[in-house]
Protein backbone atom coordinates (compact mmCIF):
# COMPACT_ATOMS: atom_id res chain seq x y z
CA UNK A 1 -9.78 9.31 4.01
CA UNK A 2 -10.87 12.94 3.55
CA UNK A 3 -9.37 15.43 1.88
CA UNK A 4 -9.00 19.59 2.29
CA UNK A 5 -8.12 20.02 -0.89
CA UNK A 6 -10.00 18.80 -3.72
CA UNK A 7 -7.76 17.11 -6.12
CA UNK A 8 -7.12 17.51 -9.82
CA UNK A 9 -6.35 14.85 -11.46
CA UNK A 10 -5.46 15.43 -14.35
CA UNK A 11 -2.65 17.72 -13.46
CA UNK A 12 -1.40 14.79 -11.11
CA UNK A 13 -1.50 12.91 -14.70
CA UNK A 14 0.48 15.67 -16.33
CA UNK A 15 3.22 15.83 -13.23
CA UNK A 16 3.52 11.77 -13.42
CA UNK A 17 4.24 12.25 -17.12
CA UNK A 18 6.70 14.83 -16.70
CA UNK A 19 8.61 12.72 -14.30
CA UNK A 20 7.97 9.35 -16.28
CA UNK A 21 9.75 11.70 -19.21
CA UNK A 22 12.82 11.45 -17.33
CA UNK A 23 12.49 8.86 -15.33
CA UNK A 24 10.96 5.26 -15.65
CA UNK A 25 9.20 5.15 -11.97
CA UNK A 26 8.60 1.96 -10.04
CA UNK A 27 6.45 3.86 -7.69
CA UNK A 28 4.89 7.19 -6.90
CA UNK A 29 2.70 7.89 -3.47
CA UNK A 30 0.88 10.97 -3.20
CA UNK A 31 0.35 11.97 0.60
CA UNK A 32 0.40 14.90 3.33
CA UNK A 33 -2.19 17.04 5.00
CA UNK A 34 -4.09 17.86 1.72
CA UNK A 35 -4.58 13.49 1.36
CA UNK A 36 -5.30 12.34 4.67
CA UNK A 37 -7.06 15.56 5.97
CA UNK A 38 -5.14 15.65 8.96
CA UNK A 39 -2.94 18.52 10.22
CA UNK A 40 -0.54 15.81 11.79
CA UNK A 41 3.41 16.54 12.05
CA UNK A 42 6.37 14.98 10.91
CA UNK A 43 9.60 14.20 13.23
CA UNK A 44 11.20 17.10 14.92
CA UNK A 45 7.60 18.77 15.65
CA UNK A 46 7.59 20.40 11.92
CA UNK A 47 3.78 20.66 10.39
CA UNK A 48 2.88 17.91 7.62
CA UNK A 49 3.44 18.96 4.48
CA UNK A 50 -0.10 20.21 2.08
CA UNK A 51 1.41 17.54 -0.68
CA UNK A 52 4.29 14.85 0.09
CA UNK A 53 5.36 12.85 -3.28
CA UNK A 54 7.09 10.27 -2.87
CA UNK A 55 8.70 8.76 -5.99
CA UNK A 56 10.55 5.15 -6.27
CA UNK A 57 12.85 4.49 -9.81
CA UNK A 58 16.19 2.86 -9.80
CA UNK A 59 17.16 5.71 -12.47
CA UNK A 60 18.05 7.84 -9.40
CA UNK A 61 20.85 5.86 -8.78
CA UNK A 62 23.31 8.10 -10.66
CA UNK A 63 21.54 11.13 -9.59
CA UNK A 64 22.70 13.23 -6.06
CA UNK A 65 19.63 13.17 -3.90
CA UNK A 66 19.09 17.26 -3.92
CA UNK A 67 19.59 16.78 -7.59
CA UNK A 68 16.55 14.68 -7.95
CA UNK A 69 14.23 16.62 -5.43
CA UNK A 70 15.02 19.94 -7.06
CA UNK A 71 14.04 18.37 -10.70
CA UNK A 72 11.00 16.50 -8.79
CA UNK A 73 9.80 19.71 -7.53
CA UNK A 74 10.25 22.29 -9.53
CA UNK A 75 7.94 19.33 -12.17
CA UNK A 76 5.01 20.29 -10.17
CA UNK A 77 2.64 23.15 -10.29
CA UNK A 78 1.55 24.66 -6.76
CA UNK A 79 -0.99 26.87 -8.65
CA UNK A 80 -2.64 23.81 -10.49
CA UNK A 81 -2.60 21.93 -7.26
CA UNK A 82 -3.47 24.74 -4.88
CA UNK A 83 -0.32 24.06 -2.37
CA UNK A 84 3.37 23.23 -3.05
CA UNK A 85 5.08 19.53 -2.62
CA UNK A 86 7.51 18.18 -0.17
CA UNK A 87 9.39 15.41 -2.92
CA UNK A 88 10.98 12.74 -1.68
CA UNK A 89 13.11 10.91 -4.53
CA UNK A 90 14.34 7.37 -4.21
CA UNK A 91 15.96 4.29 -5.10
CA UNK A 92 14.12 1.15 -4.68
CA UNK A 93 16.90 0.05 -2.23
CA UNK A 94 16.74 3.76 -0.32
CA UNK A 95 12.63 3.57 -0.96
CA UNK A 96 12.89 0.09 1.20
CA UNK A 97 14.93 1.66 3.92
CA UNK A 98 12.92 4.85 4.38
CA UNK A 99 8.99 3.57 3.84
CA UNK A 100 9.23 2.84 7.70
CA UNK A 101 12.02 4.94 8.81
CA UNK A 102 10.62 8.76 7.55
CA UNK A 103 7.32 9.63 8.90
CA UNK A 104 6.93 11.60 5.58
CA UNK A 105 7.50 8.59 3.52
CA UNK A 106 5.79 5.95 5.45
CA UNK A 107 2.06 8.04 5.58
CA UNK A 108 2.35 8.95 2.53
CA UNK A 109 2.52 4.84 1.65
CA UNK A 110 -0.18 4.31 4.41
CA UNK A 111 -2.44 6.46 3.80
CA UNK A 112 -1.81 8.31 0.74
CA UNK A 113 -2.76 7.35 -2.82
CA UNK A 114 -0.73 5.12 -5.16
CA UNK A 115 -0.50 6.91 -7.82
CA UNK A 116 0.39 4.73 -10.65
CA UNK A 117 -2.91 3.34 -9.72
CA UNK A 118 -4.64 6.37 -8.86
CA UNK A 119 -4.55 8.10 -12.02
């Protein structure tokens, strides 16, 4: 795995926090071009994202998807991270149905770094 970007962790702390202040998260995958190093595309022929997050907590059930991307993106700081995020917010059951359905999603699981690990 090599990345174009070089990471900085501790604002990927700060970001987790932030979202862990609202949310109690069961999961959290860091991927995209800036992860794997690639330049690869996603369905439809669109580029691959810089940054993909991909967040799992079962307190998005009450939440309208756009609702939680919005909040999930507008958390995280391009300038601090050097590119902008593609957020993808789930529920554990909608997290189990998309992991291999979304291209996004499922490199991001692959190949990207678990981030309640990570940092």
């Amino acid at each position: 795995m090599q990345a174009t970007l070089s990471l900085n962790r501790l604002e990927l702390r700060r970001y987790i926090e932030r979202i862990g202040d609202r949310w109690r998260l069961e999961g959290a995958y860091l991927g995209g071009a800036a992860i794997t190093g690639g330049t690869g595309e996603q369905a439809l022929g669109e580029p691959a994202a810089e940054f993909t997050i991909v967040l799992v907590s079962d307190a998005f059930d009450e939440i309208p998807w756009l609702e939680r991307v919005y909040v999930a993106t507008s958390l995280w700081d391009a300038l601090e991270m050097g590119a902008p995020v593609e957020a993808h917010c789930y529920t554990l059951a909608e997290f189990e149905r998309k992991r291999d359905s979304t291209t996004a999603v499922r490199d991001a699981v692959w190949h990207g770094l678990d981030l309640l690990v990570f940092i």
